[in-house]
C-alpha atoms as a PDB file:
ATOM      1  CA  UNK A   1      70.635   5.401 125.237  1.00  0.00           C
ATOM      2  CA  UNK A   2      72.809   4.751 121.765  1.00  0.00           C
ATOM      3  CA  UNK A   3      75.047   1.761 122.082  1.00  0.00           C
ATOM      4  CA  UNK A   4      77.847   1.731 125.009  1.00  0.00           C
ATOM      5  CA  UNK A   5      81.314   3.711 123.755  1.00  0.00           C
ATOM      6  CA  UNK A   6      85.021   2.955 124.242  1.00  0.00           C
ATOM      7  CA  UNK A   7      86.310   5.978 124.843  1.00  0.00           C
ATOM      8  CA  UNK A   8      90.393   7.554 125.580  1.00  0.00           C
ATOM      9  CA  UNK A   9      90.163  10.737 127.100  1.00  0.00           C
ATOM     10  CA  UNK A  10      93.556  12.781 127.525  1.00  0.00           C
ATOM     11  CA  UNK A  11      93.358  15.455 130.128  1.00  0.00           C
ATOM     12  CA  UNK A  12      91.171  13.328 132.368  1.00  0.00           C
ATOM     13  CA  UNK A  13      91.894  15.187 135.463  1.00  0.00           C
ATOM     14  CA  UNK A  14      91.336  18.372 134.414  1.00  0.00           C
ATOM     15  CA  UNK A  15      87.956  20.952 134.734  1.00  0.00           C
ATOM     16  CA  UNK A  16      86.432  19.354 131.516  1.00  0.00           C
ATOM     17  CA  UNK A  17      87.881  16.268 131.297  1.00  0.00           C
ATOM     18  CA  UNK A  18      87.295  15.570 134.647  1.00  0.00           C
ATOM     19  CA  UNK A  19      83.271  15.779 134.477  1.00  0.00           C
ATOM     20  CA  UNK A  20      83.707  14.551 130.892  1.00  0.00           C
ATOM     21  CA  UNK A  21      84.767  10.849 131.996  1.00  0.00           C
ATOM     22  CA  UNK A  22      82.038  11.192 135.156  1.00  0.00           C
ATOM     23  CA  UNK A  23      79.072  12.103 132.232  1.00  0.00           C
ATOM     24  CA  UNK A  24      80.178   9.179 130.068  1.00  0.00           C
ATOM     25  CA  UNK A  25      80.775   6.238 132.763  1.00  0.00           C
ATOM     26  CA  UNK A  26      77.238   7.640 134.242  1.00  0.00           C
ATOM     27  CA  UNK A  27      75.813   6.629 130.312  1.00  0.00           C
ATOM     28  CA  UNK A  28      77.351   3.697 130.469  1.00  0.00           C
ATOM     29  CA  UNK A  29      80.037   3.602 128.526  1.00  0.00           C
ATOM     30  CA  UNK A  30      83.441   2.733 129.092  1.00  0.00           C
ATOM     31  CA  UNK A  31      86.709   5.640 129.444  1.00  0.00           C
ATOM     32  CA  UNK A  32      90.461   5.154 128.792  1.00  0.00           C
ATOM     33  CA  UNK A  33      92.682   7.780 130.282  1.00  0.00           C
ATOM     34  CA  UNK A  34      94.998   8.483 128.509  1.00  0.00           C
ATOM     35  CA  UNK A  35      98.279   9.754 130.241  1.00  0.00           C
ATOM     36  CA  UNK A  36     101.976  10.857 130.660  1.00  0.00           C
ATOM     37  CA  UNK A  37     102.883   9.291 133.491  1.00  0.00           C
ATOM     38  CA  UNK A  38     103.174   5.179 133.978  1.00  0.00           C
ATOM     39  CA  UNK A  39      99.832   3.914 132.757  1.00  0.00           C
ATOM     40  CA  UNK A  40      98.027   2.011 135.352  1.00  0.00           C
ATOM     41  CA  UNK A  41      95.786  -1.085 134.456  1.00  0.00           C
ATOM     42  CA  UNK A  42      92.823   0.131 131.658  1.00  0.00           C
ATOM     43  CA  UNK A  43      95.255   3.717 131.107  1.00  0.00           C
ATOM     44  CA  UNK A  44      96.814   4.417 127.873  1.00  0.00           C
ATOM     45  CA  UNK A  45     100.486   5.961 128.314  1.00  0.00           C
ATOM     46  CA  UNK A  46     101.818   8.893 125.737  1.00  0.00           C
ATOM     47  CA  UNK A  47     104.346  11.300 125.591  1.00  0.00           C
ATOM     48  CA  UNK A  48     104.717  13.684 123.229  1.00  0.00           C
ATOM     49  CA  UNK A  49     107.587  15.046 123.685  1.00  0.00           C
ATOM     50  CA  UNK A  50     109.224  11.687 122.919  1.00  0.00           C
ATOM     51  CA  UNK A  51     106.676  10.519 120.645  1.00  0.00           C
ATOM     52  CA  UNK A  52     105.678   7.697 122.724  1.00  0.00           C
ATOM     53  CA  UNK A  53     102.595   6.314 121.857  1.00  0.00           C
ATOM     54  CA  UNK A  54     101.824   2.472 120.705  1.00  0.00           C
ATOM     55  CA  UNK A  55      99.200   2.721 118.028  1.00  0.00           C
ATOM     56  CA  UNK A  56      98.083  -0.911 119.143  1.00  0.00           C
ATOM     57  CA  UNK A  57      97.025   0.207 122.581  1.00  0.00           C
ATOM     58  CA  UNK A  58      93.803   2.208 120.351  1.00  0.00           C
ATOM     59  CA  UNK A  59      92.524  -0.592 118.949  1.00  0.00           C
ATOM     60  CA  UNK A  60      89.062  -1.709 120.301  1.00  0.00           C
ATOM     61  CA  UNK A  61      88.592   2.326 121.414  1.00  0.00           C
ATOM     62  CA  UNK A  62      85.368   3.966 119.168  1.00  0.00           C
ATOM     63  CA  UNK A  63      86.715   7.703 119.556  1.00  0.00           C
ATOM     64  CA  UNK A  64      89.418   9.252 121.074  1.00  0.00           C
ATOM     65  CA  UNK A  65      88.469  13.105 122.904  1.00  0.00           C
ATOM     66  CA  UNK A  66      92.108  15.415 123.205  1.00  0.00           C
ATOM     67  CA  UNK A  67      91.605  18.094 125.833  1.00  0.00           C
ATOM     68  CA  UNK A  68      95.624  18.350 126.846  1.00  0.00           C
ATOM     69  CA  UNK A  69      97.126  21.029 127.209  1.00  0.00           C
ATOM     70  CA  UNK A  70      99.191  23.689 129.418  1.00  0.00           C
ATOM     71  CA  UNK A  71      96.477  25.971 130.867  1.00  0.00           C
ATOM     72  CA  UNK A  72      96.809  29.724 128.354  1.00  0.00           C
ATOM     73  CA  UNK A  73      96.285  31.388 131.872  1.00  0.00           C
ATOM     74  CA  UNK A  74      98.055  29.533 134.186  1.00  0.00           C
ATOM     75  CA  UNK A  75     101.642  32.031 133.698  1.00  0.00           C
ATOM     76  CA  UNK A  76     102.814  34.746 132.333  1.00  0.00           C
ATOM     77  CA  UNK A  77     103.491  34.698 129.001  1.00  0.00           C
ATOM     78  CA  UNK A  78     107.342  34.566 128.864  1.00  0.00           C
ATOM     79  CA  UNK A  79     108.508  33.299 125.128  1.00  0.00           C
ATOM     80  CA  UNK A  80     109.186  29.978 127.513  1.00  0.00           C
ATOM     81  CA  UNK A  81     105.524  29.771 128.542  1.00  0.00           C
ATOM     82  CA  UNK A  82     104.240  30.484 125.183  1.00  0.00           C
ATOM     83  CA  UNK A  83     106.605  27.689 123.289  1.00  0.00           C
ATOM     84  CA  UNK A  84     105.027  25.415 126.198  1.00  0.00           C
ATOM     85  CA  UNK A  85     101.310  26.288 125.754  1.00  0.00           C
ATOM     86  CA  UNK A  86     101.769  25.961 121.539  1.00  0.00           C
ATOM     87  CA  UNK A  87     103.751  22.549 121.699  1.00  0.00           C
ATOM     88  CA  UNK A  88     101.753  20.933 124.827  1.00  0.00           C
ATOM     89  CA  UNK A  89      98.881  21.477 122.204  1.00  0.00           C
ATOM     90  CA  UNK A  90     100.505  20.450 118.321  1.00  0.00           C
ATOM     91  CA  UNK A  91     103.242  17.905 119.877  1.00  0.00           C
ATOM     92  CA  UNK A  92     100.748  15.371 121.453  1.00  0.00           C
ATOM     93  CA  UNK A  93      97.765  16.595 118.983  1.00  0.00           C
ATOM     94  CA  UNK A  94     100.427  15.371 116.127  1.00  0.00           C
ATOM     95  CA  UNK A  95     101.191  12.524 118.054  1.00  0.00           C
ATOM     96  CA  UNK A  96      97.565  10.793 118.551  1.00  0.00           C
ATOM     97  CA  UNK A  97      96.661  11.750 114.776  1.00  0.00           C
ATOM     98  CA  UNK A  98      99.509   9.894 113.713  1.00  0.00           C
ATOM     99  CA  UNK A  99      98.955   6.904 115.989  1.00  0.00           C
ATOM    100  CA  UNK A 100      94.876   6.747 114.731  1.00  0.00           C
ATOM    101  CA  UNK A 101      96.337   6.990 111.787  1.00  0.00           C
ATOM    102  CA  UNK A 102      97.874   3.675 111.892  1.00  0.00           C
ATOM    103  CA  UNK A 103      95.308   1.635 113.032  1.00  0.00           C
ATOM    104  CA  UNK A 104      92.047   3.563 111.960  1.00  0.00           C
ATOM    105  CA  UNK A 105      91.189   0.353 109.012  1.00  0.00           C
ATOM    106  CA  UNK A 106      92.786  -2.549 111.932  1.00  0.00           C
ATOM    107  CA  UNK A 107      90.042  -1.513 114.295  1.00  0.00           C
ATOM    108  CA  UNK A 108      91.294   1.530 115.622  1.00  0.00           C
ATOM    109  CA  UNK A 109      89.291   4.641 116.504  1.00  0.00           C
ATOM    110  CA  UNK A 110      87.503   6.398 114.070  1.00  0.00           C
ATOM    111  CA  UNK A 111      86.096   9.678 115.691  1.00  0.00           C
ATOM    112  CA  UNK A 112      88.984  12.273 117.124  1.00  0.00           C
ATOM    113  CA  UNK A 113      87.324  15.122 118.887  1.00  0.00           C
ATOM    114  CA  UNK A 114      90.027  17.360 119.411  1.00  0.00           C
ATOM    115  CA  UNK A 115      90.513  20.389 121.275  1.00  0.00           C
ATOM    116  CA  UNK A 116      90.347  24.121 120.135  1.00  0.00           C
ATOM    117  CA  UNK A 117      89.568  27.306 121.366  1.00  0.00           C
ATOM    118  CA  UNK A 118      87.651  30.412 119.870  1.00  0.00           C
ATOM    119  CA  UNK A 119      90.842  32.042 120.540  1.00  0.00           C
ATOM    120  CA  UNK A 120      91.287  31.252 116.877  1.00  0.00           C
ATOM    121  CA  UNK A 121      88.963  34.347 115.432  1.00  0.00           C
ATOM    122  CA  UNK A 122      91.565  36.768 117.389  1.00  0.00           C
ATOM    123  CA  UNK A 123      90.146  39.948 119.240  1.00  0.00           C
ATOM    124  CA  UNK A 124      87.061  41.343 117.308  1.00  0.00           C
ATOM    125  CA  UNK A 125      84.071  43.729 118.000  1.00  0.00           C
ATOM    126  CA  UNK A 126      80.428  43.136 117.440  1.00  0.00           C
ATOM    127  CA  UNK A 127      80.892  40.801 114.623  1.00  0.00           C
ATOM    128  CA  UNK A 128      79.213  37.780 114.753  1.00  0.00           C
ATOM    129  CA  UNK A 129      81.348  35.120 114.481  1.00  0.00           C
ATOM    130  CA  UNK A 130      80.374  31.166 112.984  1.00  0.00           C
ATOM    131  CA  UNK A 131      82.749  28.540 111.957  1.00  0.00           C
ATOM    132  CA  UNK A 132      82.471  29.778 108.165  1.00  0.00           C
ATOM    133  CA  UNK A 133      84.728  33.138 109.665  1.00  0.00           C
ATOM    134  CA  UNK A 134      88.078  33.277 108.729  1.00  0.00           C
ATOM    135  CA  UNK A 135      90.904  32.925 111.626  1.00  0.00           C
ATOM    136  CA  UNK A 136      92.399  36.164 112.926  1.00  0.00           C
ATOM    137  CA  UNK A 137      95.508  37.100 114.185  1.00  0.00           C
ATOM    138  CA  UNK A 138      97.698  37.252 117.558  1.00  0.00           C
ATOM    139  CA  UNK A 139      99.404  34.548 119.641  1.00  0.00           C
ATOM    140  CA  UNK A 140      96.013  32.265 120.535  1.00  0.00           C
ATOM    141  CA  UNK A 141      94.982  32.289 116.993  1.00  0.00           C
ATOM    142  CA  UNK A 142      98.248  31.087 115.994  1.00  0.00           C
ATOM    143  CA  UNK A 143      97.992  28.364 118.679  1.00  0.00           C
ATOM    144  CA  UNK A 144      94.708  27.417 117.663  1.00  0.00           C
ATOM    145  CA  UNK A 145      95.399  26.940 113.843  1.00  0.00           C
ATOM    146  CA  UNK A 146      98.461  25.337 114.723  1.00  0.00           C
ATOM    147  CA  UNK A 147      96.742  23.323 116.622  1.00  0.00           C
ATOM    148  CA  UNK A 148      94.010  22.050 114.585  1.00  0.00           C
ATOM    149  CA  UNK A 149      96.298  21.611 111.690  1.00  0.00           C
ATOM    150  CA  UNK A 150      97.809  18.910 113.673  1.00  0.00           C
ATOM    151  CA  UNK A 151      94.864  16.334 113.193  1.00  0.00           C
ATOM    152  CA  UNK A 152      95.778  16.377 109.436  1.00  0.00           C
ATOM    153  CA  UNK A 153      97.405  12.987 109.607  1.00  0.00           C
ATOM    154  CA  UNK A 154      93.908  11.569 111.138  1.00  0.00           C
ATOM    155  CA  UNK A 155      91.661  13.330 108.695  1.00  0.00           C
ATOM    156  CA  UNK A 156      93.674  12.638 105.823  1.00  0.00           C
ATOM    157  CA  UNK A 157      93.670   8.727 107.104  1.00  0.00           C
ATOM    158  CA  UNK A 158      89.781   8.941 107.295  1.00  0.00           C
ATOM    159  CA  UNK A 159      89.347   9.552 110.527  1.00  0.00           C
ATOM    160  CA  UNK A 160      85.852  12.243 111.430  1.00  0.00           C
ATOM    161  CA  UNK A 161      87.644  14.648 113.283  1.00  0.00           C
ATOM    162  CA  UNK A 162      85.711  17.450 115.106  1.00  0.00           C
ATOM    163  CA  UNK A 163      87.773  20.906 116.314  1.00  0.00           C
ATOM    164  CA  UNK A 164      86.311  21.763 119.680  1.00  0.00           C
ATOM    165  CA  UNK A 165      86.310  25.379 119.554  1.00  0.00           C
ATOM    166  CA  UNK A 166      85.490  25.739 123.473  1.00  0.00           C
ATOM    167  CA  UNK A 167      84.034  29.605 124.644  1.00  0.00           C
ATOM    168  CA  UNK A 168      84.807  30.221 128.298  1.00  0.00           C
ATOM    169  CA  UNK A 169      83.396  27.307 130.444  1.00  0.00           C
ATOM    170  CA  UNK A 170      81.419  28.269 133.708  1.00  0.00           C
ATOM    171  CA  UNK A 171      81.723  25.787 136.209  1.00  0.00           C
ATOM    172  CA  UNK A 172      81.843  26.287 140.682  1.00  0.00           C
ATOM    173  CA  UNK A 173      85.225  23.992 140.188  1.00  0.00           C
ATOM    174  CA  UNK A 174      87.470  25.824 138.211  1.00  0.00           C
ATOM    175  CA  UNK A 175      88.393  27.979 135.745  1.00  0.00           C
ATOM    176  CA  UNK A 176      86.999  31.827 135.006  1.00  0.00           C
ATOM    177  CA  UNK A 177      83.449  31.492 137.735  1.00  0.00           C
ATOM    178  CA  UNK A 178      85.721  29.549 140.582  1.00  0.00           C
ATOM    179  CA  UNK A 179      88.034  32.906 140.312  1.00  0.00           C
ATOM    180  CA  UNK A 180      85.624  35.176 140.188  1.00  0.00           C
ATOM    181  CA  UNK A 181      82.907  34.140 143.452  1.00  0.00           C
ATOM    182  CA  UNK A 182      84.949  35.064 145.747  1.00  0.00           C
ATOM    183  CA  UNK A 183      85.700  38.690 144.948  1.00  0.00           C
ATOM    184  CA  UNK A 184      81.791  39.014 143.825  1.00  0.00           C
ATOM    185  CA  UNK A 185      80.259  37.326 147.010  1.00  0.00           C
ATOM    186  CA  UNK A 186      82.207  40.261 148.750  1.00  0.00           C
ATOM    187  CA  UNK A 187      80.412  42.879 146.646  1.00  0.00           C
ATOM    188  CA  UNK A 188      83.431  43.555 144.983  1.00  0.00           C
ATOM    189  CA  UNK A 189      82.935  42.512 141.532  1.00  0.00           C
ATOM    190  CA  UNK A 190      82.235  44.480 138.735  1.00  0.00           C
ATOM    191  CA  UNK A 191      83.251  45.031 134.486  1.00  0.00           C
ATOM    192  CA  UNK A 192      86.470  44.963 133.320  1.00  0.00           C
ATOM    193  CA  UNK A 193      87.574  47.996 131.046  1.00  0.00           C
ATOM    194  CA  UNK A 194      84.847  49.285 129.328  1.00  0.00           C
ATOM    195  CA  UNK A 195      82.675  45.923 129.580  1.00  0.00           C
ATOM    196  CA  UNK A 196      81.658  46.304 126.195  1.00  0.00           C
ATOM    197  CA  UNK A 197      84.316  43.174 125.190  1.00  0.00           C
ATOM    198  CA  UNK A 198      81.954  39.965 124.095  1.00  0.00           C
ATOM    199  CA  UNK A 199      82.559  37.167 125.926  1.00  0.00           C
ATOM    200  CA  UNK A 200      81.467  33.563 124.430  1.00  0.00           C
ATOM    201  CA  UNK A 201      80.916  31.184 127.522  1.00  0.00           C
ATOM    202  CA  UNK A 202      79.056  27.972 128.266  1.00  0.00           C
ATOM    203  CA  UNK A 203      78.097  26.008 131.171  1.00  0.00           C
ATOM    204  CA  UNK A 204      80.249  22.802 132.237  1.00  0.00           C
ATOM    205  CA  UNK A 205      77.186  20.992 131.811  1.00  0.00           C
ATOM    206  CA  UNK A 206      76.546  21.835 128.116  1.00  0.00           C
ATOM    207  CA  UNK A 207      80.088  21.764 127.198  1.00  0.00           C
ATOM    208  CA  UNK A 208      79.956  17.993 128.024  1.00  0.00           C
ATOM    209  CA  UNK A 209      77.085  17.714 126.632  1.00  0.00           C
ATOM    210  CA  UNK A 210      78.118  18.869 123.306  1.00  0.00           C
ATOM    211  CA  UNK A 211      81.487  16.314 123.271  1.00  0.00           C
ATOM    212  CA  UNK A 212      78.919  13.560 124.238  1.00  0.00           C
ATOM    213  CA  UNK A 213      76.554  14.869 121.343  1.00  0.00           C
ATOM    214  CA  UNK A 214      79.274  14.758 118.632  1.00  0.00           C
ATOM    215  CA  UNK A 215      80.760  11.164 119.899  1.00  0.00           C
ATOM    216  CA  UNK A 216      77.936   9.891 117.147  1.00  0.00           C
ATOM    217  CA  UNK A 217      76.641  13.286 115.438  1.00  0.00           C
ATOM    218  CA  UNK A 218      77.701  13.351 111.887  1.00  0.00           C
ATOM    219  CA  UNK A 219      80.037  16.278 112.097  1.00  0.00           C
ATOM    220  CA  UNK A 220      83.529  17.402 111.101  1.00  0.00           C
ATOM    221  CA  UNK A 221      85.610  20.432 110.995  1.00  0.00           C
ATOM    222  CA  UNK A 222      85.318  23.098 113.688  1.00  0.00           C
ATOM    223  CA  UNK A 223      82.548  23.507 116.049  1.00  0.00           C
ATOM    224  CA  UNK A 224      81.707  26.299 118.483  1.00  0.00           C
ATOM    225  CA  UNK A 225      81.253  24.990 121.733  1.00  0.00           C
ATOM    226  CA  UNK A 226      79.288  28.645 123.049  1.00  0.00           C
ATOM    227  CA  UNK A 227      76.016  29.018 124.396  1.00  0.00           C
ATOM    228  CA  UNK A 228      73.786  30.375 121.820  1.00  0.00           C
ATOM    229  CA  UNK A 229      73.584  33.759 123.832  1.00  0.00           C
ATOM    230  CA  UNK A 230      76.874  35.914 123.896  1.00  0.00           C
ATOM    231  CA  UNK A 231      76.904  38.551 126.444  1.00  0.00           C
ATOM    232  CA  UNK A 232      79.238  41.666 127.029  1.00  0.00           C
ATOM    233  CA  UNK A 233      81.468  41.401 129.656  1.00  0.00           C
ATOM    234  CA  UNK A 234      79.177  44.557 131.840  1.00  0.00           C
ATOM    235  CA  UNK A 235      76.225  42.217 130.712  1.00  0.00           C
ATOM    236  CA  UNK A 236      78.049  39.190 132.620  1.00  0.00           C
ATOM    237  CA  UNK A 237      79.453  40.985 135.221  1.00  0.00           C
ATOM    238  CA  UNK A 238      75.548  42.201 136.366  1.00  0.00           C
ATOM    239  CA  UNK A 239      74.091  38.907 135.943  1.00  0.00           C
ATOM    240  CA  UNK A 240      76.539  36.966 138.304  1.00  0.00           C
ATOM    241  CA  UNK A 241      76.597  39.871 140.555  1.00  0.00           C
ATOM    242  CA  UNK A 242      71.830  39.133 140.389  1.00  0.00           C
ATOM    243  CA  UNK A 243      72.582  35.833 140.960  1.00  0.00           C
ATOM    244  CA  UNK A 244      74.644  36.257 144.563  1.00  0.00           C
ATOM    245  CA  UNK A 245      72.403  39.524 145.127  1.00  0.00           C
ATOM    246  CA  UNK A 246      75.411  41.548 145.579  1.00  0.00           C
ATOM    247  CA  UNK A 247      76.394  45.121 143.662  1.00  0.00           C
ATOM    248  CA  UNK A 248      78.755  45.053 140.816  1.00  0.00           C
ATOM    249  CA  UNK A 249      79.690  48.219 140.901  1.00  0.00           C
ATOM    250  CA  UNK A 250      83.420  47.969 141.167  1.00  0.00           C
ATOM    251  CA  UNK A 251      85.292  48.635 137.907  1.00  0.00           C
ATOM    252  CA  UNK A 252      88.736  46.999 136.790  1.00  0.00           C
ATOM    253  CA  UNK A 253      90.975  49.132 135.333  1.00  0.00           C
ATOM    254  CA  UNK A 254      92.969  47.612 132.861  1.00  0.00           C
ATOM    255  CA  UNK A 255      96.252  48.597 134.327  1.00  0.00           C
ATOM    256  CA  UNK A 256      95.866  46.284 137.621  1.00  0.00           C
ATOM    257  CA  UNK A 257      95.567  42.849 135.429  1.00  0.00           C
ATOM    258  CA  UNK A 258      98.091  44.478 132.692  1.00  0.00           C
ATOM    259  CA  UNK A 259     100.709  44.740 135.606  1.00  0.00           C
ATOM    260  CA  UNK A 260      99.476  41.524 137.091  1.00  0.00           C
ATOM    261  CA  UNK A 261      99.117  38.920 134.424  1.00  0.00           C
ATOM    262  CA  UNK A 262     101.157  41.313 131.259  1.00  0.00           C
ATOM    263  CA  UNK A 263      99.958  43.141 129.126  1.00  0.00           C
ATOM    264  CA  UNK A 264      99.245  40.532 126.086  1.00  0.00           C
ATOM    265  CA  UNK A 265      97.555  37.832 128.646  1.00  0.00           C
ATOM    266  CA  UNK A 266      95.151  39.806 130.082  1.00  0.00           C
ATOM    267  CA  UNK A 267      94.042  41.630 126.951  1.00  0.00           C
ATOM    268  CA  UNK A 268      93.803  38.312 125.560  1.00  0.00           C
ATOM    269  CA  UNK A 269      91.545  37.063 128.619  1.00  0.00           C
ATOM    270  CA  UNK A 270      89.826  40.069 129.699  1.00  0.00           C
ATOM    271  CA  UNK A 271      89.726  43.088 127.729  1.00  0.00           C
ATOM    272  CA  UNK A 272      89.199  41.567 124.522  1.00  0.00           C
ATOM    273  CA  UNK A 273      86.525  38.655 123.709  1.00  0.00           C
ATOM    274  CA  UNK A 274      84.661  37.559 120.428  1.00  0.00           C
ATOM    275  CA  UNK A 275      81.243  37.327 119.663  1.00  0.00           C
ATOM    276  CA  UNK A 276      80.690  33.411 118.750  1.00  0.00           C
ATOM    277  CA  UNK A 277      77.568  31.816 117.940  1.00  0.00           C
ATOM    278  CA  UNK A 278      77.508  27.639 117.918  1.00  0.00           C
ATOM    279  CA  UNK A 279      75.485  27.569 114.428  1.00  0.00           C
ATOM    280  CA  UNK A 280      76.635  23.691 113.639  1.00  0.00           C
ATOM    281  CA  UNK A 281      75.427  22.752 117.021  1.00  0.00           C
ATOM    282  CA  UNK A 282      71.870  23.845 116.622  1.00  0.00           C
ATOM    283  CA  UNK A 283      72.445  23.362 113.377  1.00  0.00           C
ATOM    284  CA  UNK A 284      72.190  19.558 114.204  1.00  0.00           C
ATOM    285  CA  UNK A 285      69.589  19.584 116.875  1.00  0.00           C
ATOM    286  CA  UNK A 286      71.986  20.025 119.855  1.00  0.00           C
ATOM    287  CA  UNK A 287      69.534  21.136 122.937  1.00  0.00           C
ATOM    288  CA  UNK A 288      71.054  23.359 125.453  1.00  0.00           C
ATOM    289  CA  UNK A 289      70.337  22.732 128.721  1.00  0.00           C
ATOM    290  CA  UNK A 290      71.402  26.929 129.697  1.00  0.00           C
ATOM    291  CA  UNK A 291      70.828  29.144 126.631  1.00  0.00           C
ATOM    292  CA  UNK A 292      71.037  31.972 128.797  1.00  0.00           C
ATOM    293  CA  UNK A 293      73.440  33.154 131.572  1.00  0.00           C
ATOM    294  CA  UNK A 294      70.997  33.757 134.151  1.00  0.00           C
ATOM    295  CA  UNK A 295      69.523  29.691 133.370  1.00  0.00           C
ATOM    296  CA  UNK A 296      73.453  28.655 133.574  1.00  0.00           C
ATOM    297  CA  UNK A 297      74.097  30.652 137.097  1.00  0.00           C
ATOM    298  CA  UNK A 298      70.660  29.305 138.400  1.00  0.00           C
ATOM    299  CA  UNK A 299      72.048  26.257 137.916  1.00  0.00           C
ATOM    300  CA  UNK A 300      75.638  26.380 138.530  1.00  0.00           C
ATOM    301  CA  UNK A 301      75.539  28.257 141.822  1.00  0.00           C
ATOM    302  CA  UNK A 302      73.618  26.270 143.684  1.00  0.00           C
ATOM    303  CA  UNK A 303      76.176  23.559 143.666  1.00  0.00           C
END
C-alpha cells in the first residue's frame, strides 16, 4: 500500500462519497468531511453560499476530493432548480479552489479531484467520445464547463487538479440500478424509447477505485470515469433483465417520463446518452475490476 493519505471529502454522505470515505479508511488512510452544517471534531465546515471556508483548516490535508452537489435528477427542472443544481456545483467548487489556493506552498493540499459529469459532451449518437472531444451544448454541458472552470484559481496556484467526468454509477444503494430493481424484479422492465441511446456507466466499485487511483496518478485535466464498455440503453436493459432472469420486454414510451420528470430532464437522463470511453484511465494502467456489464451486475446484485 502507497503511504497513508489525509484526505477532505465533501459530499461524504452521499452514494459515492459515502463508499468513497469507507474504501479509503479501509487503506488506511485518514478522511476529513468536509461539511455545511457545524463541523464536529476532525470535520471541516464550508459554505458556499457565504463563502465560508478557513483556508488554515487544509493545511496538513494531501488532496482534497469535491463530489457536492444538488442531485441533476432529484426535481424538476424549474429555472429555480436549475440555478440550484449550477451554483451548488461552481459556488462551493470556486470556493475550495480559492481556499487551496491560499495555502497550497504553506502546506496545504496539493491534489483537487473535482467533480464532473459526461453531461459535458451534450446528447450525441454513435460517436465515440474521449477527453480530447470538444464540449457540446444544452443545460448539463453548461453546468459541467461551468463547473470545471471553477478550479481555475487552484490550477492556476499549482494545484494537480483532475475533472471527474463520472458516467452513470451502478450501485444496489442508490442512484439509476436502486430505481430500476424493483420494476425489473417484477418483469416489468424493459428499453426506453428506441434503446438505441448510449449509455456510459460504471460500477460503484470502480468509480472509487478510479478517485483512489488518481489520489497519486500523475494526471490532470478531465478524466472519464466510464467502464471501458458502453452499451445501448436495449443492450442494458437485456442484461439487467439476464441477471434477475426476468423478461424485459416492456417498452417506455417517452411520453410517460416526459410528463413525469419534463420534457428536458428526462431526455437528458433517458432518451439521450453519449458514447464515452475512459482512454486516460487505461491510458495509465487503471485495472477495472467490471469491464463489462454482465461482470458489474454479477457483482453488484448479489449484495
Amino acid at each position: 500500500m502507497s503511504s497513508p493519505l489525509t484526505v477532505a471529502v465533501s459530499g461524504s454522505t452521499g452514494l459515492i462519497g459515502s463508499a468513497l470515505v469507507a474504501r479509503l479508511r479501509a487503506d488506511g488512510h485518514s478522511v476529513v468531511p468536509m461539511v455545511r452544517r457545524p463541523a464536529r471534531e476532525g470535520e471541516i465546515h464550508y459554505d458556499p453560499r457565504s463563502g465560508s471556508l478557513d483556508p488554515e483548516n487544509l493545511i496538513g490535508l494531501d488532496a482534497v476530493v469535491h463530489l457536492a452537489g444538488a442531485g441533476i435528477g432529484d426535481r424538476r427542472w424549474t429555472n429555480a432548480y436549475r440555478r440550484e443544481i449550477l451554483e451548488s456545483r461552481t459556488l462551493s467548487t470556486s470556493l475550495i479552489a480559492r481556499s487551496m489556493a491560499e495555502v497550497v506552498n504553506r502546506g496545504g493540499p496539493r491534489t483537487l479531484l473535482s467533480g464532473s459529469a459526461i453531461g459535458i459532451y451534450g446528447a450525441t449518437d454513435d460517436e465515440e467520445l474521449t477527453e480530447r472531444s470538444a464540449a457540446g451544448t444544452g443545460f448539463l454541458a453548461d453546468v459541467c464547463r461551468d463547473w470545471e472552470a471553477a478550479t481555475a484559481a487552484a490550477e492556476d496556484a499549482g494545484v494537480r487538479v483532475a475533472h471527474l467526468r463520472t458516467g452513470i454509477v451502478l450501485s444496489p444503494a442508490g442512484g439509476a440500478l436502486k430505481k430500476l430493481l424493483p420494476l425489473f424484479r417484477l418483469g416489468l422492465g424493459g428499453r426506453m424509447g428506441s434503446g438505441r441511446q448510449w449509455q456510459s456507466w460504471i460500477s460503484i466499485d470502480d468509480q472509487v477505485g478510479a478517485i483512489v487511483f488518481l489520489l497519486t496518478a500523475d494526471i490532470s485535466g478531465p478524466v472519464n470515469l466510464t467502464a471501458p464498455s458502453p452499451v445501448t440503453n436495449a443492450e442494458f436493459t437485456t442484461a439487467l433483465a439476464s441477471a434477475l432472469s426476468r423478461p424485459a420486454i416492456v417498452p417506455i414510451p417517452s411520453f410517460g417520463p416526459r410528463l413525469l420528470l419534463g420534457r428536458d430532464l428526462a431526455d437528458a437522463l433517458l432518451f439521450t446518452g453519449q458514447r464515452v470511453l475512459p482512454n486516460r484511465l487505461t491510458d495509465a494502467g487503471f485495472a477495472f475490476e467490471h469491464g463489462t456489464l454482465s461482470e458489474a451486475f454479477t457483482s453488484l446484485l448479489r449484495r
